[in-house]
N, C-alpha and C. Protein backbone atom coordinates (compact mmCIF):
# COMPACT_ATOMS: atom_id res chain seq x y z
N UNK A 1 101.95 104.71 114.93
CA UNK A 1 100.78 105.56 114.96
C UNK A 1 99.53 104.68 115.08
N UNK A 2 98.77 104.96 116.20
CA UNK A 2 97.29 104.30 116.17
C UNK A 2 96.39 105.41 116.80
N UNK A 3 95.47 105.06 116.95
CA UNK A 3 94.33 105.99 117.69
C UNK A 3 92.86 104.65 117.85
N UNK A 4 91.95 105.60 118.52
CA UNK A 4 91.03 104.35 118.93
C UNK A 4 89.92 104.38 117.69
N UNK A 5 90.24 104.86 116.62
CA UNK A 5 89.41 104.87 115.79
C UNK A 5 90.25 104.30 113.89
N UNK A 6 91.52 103.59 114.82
CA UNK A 6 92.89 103.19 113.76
C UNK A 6 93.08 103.97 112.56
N UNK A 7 92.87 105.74 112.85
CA UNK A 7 93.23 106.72 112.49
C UNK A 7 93.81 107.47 113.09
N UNK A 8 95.44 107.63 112.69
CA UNK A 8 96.41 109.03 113.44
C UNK A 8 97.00 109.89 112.30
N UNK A 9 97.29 110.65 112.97
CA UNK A 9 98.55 111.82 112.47
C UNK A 9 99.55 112.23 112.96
N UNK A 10 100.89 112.42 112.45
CA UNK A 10 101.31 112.96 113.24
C UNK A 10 102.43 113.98 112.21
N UNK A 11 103.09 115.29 112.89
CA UNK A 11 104.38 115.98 111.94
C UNK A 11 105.33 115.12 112.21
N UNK A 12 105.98 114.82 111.08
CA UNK A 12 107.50 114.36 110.68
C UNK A 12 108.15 115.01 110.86
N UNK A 13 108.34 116.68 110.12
CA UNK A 13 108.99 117.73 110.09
C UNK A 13 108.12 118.85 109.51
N UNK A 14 108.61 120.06 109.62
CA UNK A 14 108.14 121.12 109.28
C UNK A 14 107.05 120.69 107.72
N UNK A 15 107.52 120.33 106.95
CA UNK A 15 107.29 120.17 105.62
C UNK A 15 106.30 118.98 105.41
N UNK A 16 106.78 117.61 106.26
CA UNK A 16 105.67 116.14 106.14
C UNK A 16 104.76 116.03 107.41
N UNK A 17 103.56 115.52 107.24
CA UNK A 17 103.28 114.86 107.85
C UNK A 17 102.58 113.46 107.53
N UNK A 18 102.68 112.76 108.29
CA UNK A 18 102.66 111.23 108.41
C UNK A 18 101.46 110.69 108.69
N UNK A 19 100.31 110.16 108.02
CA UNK A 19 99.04 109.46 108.57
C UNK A 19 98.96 107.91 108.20
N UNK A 20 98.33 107.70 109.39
CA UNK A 20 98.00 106.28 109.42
C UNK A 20 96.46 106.00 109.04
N UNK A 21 96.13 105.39 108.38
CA UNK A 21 94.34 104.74 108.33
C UNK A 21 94.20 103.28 107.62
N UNK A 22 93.54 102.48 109.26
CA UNK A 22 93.65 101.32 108.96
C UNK A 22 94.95 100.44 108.84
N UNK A 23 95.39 101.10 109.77
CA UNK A 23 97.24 100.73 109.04
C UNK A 23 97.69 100.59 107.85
N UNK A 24 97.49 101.19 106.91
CA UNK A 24 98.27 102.00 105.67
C UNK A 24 98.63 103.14 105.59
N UNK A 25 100.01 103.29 105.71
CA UNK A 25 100.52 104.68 106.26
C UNK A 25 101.06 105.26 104.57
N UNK A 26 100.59 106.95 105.29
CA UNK A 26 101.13 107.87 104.11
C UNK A 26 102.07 109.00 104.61
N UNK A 27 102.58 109.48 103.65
CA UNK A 27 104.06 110.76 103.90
C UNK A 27 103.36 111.81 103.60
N UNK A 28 102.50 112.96 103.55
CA UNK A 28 101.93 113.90 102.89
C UNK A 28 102.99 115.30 103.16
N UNK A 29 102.72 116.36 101.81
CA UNK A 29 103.65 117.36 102.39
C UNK A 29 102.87 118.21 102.86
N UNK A 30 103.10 119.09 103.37
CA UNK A 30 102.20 120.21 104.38
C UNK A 30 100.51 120.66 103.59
N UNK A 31 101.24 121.06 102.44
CA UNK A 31 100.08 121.81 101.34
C UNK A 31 98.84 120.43 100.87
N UNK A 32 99.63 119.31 100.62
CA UNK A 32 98.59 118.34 100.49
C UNK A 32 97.98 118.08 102.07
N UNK A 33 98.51 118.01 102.70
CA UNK A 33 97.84 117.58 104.16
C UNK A 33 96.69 118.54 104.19
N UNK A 34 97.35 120.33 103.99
CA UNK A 34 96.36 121.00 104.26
C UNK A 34 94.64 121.08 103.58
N UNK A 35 95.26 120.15 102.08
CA UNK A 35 94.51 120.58 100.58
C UNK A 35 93.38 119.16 100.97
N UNK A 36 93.79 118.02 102.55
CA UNK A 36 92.91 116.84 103.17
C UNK A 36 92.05 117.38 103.93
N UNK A 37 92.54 117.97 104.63
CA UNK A 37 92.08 118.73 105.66
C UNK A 37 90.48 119.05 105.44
N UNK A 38 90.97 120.12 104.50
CA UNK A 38 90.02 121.15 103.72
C UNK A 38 88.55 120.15 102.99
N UNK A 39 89.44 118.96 102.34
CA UNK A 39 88.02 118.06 101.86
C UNK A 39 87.44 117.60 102.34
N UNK A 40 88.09 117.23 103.74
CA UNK A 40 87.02 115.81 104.72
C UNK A 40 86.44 117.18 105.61
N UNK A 41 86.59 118.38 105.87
CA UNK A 41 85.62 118.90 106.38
C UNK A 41 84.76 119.24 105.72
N UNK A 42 84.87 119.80 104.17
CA UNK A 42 83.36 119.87 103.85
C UNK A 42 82.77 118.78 103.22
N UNK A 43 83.29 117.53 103.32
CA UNK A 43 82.21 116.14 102.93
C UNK A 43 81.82 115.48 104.67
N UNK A 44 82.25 116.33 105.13
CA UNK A 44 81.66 116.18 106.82
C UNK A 44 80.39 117.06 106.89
N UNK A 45 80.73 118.63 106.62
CA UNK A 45 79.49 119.47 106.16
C UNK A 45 78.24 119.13 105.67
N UNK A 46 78.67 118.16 105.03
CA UNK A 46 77.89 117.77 103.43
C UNK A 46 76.84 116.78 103.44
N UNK A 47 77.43 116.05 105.11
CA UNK A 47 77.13 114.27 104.86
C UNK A 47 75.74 114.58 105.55
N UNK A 48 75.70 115.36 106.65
CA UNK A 48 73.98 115.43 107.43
C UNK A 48 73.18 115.67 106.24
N UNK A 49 73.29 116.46 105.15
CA UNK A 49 72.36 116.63 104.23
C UNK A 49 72.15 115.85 103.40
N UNK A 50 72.70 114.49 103.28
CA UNK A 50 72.53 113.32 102.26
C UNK A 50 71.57 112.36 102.62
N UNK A 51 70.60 112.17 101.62
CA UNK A 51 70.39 111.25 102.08
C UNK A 51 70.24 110.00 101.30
N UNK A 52 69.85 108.92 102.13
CA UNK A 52 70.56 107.32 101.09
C UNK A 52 69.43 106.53 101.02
């Protein structure tokens, strides 16, 4: 698994899926993948309104 940003994903099976970041790879099961999903979009939401 790579991508041009040395972040991928991909399904294993119905139940895992498999991510890569930075090349340290993880096994996630569906519900946690989904429960990632869900956080990095709203700290994506979140991030134009921060400021540093």
């Amino acid at each position: 698994m790579s991508g041009p940003h040395d972040v991928s994903a991909a399904a294993l099976s119905r139940e895992h899926i498999g991510i890569e970041v930075y090349g340290t790879r993880h096994v996630l099961d569906v519900d946690t993948a989904h429960a990632l999903v869900d956080a990095l979009q709203e700290a994506l939401r979140q991030a134009p309104n921060l400021d540093f």
